[in-house]
N, C-alpha and C. Protein backbone atom coordinates (compact mmCIF):
# COMPACT_ATOMS: atom_id res chain seq x y z
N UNK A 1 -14.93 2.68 15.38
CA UNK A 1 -14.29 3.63 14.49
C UNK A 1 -12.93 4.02 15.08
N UNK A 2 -11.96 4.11 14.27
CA UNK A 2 -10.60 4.38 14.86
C UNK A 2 -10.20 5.76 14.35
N UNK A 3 -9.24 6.04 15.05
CA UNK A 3 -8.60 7.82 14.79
C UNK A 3 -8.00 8.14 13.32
N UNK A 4 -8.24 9.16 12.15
CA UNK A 4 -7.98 8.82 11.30
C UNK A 4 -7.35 10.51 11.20
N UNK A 5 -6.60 11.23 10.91
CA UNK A 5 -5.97 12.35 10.63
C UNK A 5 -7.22 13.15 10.38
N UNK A 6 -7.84 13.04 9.19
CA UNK A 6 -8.85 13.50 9.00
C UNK A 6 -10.07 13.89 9.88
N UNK A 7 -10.15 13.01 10.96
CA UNK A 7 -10.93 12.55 11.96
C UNK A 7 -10.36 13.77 13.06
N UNK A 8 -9.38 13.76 13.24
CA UNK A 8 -8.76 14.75 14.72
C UNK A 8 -8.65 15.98 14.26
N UNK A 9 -8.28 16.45 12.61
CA UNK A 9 -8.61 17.68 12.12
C UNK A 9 -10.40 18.42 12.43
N UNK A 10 -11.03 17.00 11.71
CA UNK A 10 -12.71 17.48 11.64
C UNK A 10 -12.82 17.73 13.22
N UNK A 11 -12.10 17.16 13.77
CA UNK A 11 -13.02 17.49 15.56
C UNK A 11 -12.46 18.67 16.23
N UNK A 12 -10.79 19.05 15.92
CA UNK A 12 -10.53 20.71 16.29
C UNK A 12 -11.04 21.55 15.47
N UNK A 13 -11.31 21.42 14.79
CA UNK A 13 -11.80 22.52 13.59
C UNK A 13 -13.38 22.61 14.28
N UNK A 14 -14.32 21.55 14.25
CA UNK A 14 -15.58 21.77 14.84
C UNK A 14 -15.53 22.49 16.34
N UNK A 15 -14.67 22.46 17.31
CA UNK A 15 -14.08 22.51 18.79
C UNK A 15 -14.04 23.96 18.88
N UNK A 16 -13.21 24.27 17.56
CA UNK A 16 -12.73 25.99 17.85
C UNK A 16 -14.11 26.71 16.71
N UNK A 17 -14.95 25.88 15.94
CA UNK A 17 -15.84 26.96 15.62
C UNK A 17 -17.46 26.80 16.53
N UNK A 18 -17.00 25.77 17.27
CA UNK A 18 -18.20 26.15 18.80
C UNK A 18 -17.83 27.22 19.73
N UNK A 19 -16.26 26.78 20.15
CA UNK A 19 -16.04 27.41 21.11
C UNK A 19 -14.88 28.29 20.58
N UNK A 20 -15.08 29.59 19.46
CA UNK A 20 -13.75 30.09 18.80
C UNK A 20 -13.65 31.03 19.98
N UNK A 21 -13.61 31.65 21.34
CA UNK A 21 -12.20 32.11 22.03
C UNK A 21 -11.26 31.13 22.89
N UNK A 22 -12.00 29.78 22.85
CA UNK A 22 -10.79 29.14 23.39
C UNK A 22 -9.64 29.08 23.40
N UNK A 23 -8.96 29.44 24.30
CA UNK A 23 -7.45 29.80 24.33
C UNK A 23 -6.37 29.09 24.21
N UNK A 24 -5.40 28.79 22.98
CA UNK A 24 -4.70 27.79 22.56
C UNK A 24 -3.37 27.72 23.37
N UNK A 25 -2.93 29.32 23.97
CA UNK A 25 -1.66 29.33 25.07
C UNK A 25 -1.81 29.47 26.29
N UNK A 26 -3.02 29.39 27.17
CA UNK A 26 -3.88 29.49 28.14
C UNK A 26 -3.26 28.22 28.94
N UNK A 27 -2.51 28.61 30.51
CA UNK A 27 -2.31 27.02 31.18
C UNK A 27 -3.40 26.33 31.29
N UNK A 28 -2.75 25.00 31.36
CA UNK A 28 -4.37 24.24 31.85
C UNK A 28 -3.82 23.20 33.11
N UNK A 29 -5.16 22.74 33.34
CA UNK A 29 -4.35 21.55 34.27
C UNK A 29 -4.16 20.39 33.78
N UNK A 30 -3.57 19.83 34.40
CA UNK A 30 -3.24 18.36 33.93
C UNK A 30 -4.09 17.67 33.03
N UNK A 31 -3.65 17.01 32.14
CA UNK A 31 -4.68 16.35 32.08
C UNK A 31 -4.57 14.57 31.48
N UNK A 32 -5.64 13.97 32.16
CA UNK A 32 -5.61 12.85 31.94
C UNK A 32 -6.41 11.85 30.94
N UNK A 33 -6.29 10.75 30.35
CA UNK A 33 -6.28 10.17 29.37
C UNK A 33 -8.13 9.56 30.20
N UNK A 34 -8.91 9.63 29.26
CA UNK A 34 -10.26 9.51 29.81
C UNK A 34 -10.17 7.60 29.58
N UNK A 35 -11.34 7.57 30.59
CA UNK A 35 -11.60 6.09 30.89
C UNK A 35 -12.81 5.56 29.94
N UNK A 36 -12.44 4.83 28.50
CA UNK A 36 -13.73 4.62 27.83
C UNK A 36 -14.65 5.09 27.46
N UNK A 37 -15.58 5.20 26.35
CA UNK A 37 -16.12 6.05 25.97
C UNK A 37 -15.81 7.06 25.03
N UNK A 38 -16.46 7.97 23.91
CA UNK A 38 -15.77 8.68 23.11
C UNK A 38 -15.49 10.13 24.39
N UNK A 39 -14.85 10.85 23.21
CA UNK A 39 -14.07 12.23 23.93
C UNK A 39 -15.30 13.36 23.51
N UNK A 40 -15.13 14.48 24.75
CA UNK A 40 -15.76 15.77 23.77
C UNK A 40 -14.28 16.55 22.83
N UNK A 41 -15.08 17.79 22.55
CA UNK A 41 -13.96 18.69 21.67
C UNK A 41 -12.90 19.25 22.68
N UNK A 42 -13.35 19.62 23.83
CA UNK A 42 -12.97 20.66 24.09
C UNK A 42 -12.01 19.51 25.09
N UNK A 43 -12.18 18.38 25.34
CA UNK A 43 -11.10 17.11 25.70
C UNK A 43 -9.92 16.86 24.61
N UNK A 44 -10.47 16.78 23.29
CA UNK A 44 -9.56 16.60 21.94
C UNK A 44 -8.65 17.72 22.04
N UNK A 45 -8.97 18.63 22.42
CA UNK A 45 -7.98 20.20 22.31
C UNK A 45 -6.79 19.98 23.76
N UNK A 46 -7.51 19.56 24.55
CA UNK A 46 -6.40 19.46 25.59
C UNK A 46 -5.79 18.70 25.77
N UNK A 47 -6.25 16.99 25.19
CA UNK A 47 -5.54 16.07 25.02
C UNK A 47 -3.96 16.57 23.85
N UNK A 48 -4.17 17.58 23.38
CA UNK A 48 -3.04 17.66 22.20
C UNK A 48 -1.91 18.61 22.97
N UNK A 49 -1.99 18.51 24.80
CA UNK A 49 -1.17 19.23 25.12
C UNK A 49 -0.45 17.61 25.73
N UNK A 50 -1.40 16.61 25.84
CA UNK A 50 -0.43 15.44 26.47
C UNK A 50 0.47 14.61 25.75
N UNK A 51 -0.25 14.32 24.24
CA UNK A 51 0.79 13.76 22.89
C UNK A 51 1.64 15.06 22.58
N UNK A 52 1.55 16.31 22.64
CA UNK A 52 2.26 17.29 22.20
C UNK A 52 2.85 17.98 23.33
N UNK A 53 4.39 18.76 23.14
CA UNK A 53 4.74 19.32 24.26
C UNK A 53 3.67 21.14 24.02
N UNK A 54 3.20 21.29 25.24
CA UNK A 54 1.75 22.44 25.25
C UNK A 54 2.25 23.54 24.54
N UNK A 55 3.45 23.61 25.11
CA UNK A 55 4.04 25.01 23.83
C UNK A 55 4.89 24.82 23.17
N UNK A 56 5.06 23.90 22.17
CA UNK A 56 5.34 23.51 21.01
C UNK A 56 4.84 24.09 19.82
N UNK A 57 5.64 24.38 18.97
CA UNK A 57 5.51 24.85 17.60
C UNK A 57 4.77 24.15 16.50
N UNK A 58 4.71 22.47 16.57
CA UNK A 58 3.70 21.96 16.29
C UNK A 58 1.93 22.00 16.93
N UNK A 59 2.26 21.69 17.90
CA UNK A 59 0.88 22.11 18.77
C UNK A 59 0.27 23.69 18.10
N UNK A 60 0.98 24.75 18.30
CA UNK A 60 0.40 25.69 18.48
C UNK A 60 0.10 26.16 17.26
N UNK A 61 1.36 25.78 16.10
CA UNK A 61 0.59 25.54 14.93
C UNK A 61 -0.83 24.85 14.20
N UNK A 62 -1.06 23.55 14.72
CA UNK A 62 -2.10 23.12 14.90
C UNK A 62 -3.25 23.32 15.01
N UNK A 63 -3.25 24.06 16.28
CA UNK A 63 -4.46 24.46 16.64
C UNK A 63 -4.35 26.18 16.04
N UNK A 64 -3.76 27.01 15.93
CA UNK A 64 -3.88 28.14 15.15
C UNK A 64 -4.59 27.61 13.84
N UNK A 65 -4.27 26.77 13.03
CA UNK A 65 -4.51 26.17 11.79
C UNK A 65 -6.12 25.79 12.02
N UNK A 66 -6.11 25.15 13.45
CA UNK A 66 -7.92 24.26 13.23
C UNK A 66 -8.67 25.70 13.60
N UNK A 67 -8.18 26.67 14.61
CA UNK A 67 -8.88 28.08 14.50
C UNK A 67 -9.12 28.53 13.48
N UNK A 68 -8.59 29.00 12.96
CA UNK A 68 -8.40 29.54 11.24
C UNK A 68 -9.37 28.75 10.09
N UNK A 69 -9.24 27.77 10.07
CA UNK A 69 -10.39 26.89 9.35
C UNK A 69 -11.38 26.99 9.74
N UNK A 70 -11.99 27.00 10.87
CA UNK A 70 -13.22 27.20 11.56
C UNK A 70 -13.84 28.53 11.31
N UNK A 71 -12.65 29.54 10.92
CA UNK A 71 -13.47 30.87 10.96
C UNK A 71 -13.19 31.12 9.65
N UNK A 72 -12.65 30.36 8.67
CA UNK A 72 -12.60 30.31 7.46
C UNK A 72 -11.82 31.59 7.04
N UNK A 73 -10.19 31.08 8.08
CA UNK A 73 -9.69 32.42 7.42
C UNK A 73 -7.97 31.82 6.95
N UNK A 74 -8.15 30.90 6.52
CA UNK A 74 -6.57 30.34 6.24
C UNK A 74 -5.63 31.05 5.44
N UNK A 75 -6.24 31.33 4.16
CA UNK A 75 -4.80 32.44 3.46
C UNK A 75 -4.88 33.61 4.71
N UNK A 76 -5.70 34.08 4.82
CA UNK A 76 -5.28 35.70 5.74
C UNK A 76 -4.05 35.18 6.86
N UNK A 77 -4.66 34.00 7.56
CA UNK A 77 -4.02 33.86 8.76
C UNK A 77 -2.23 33.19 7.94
N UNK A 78 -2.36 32.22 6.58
CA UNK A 78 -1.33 31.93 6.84
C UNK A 78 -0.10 33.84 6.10
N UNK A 79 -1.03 34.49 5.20
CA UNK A 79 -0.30 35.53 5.25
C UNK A 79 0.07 36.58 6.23
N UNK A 80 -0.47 36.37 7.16
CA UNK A 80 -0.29 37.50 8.05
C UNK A 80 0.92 36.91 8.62
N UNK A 81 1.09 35.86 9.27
CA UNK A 81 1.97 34.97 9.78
C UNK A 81 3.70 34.93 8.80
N UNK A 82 3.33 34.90 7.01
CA UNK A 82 4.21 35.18 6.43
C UNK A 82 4.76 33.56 6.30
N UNK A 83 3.52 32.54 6.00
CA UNK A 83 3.79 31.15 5.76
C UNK A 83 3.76 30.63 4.68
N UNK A 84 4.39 29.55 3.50
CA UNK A 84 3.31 28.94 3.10
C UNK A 84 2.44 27.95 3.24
N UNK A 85 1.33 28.25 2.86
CA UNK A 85 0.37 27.37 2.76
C UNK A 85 0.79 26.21 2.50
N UNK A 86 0.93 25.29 1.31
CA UNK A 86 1.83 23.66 1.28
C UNK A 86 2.46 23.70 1.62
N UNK A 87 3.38 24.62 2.80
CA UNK A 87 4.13 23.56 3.72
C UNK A 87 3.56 23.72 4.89
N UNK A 88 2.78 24.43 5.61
CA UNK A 88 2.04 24.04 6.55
C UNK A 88 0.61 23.65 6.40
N UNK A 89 0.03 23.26 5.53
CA UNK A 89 -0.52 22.03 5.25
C UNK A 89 0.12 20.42 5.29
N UNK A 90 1.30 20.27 5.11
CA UNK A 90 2.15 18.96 5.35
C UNK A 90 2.34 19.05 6.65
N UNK A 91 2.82 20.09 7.22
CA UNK A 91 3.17 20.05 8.41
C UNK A 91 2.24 19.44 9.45
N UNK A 92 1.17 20.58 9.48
CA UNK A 92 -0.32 20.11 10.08
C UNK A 92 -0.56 18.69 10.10
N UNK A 93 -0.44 18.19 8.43
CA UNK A 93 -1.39 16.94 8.46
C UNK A 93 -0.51 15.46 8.82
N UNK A 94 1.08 15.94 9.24
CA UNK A 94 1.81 15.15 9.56
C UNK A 94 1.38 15.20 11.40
N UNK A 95 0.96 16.16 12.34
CA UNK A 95 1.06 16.50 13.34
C UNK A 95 -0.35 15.59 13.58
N UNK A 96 -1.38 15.69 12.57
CA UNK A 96 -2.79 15.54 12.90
C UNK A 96 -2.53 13.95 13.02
N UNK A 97 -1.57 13.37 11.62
CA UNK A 97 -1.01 11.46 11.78
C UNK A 97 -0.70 11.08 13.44
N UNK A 98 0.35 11.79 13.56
CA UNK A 98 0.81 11.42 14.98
C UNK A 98 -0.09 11.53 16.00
N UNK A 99 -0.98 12.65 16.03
CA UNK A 99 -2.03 12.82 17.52
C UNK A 99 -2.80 11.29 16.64
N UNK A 100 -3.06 11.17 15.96
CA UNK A 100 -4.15 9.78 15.64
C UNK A 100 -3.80 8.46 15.75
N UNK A 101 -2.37 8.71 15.68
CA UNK A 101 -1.81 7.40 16.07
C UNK A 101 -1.76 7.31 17.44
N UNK A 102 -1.48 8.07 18.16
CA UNK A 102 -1.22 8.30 19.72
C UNK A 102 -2.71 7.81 19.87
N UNK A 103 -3.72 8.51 20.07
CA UNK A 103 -5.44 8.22 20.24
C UNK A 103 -5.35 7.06 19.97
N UNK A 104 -5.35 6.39 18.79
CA UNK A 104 -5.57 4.76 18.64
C UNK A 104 -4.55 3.88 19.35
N UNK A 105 -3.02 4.38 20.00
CA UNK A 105 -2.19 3.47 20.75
C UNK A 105 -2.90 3.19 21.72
N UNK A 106 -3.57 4.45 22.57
CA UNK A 106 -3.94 4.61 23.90
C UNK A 106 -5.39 4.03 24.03
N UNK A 107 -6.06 3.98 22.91
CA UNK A 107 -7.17 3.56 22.59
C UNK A 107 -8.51 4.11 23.51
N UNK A 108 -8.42 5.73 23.09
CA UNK A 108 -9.18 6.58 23.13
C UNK A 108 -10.51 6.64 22.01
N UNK A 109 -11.20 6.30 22.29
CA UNK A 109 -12.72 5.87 21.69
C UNK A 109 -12.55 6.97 20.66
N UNK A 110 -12.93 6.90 19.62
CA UNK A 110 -13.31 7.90 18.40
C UNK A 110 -14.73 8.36 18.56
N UNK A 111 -14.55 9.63 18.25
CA UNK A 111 -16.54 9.60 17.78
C UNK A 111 -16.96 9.23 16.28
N UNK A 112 -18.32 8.97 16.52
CA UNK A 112 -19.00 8.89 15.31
C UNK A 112 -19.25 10.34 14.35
N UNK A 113 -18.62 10.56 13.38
CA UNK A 113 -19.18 11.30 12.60
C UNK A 113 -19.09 10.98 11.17
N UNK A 114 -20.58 11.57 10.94
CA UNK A 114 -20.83 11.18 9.55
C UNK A 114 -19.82 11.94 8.56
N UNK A 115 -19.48 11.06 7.34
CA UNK A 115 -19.07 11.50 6.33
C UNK A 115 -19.61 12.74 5.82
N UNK A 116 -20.38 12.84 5.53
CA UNK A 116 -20.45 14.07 4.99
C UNK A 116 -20.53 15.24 5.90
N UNK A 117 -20.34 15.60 6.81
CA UNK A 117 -19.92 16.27 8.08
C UNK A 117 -18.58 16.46 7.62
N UNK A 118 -18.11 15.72 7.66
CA UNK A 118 -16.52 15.41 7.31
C UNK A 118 -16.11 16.04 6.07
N UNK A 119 -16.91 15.77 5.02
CA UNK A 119 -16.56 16.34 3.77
C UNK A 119 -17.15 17.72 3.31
N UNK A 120 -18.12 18.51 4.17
CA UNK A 120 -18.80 20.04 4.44
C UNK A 120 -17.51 20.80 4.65
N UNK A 121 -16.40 20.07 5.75
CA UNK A 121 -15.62 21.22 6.20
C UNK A 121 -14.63 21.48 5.12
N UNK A 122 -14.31 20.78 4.14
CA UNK A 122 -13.18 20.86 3.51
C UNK A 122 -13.63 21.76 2.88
């Protein structure tokens, strides 16, 4: 199975509603590109500080966005913020292309998840 936009959305979105205080501006350490094998979540979240610069406006958008979905609060969060919604929905799902293309350059194992898993969160 290869990295599909859809695919790196469903796995931060699942990531931050396991683990919703994970901290999206929190340093971390380094981190490195795993050796074979699929990834966990909480690897997918930190890997998006190595394709992404960590405090970047895309990044942090991102993952604010896969928080927010997880706790099922997207208009609040994008009004509070004072966004719109279709354009950071493009934004996002242009950010989510690139981390998936990066994953499949580097050829970071995908996980298996079922479709309809996939199609619950929307």
């Amino acid at each position: 199975m290869t990295w599909t936009a859809e695919l790196v959305g469903h796995c931060l979105v699942e990531a931050f509603r396991r683990m919703p205080g994970f901290p999206i501006y929190a340093p971390g350490p380094n981190v490195l590109l795993p050796i074979g094998g699929e990834i966990g979540e909480l690897d997918l979240i930190r890997l998006t500080a190595l394709y992404l610069d960590r405090a970047s406006v895309e990044r942090v958008e991102l993952l604010t966005w896969a928080r927010a979905k997880a706790a099922r609060r997207l208009r609040e969060e994008a009004r509070e913020r004072g966004r719109d919604r279709g354009s950071q929905r493009r934004r996002v799902r242009a950010t989510l292309e690139r981390l998936a293309t990066a994953l499949n350059a580097d050829g970071i194992a995908a996980p298996k998840v079922a479709a309809t898993s996939m199609a619950e969160q929307r």
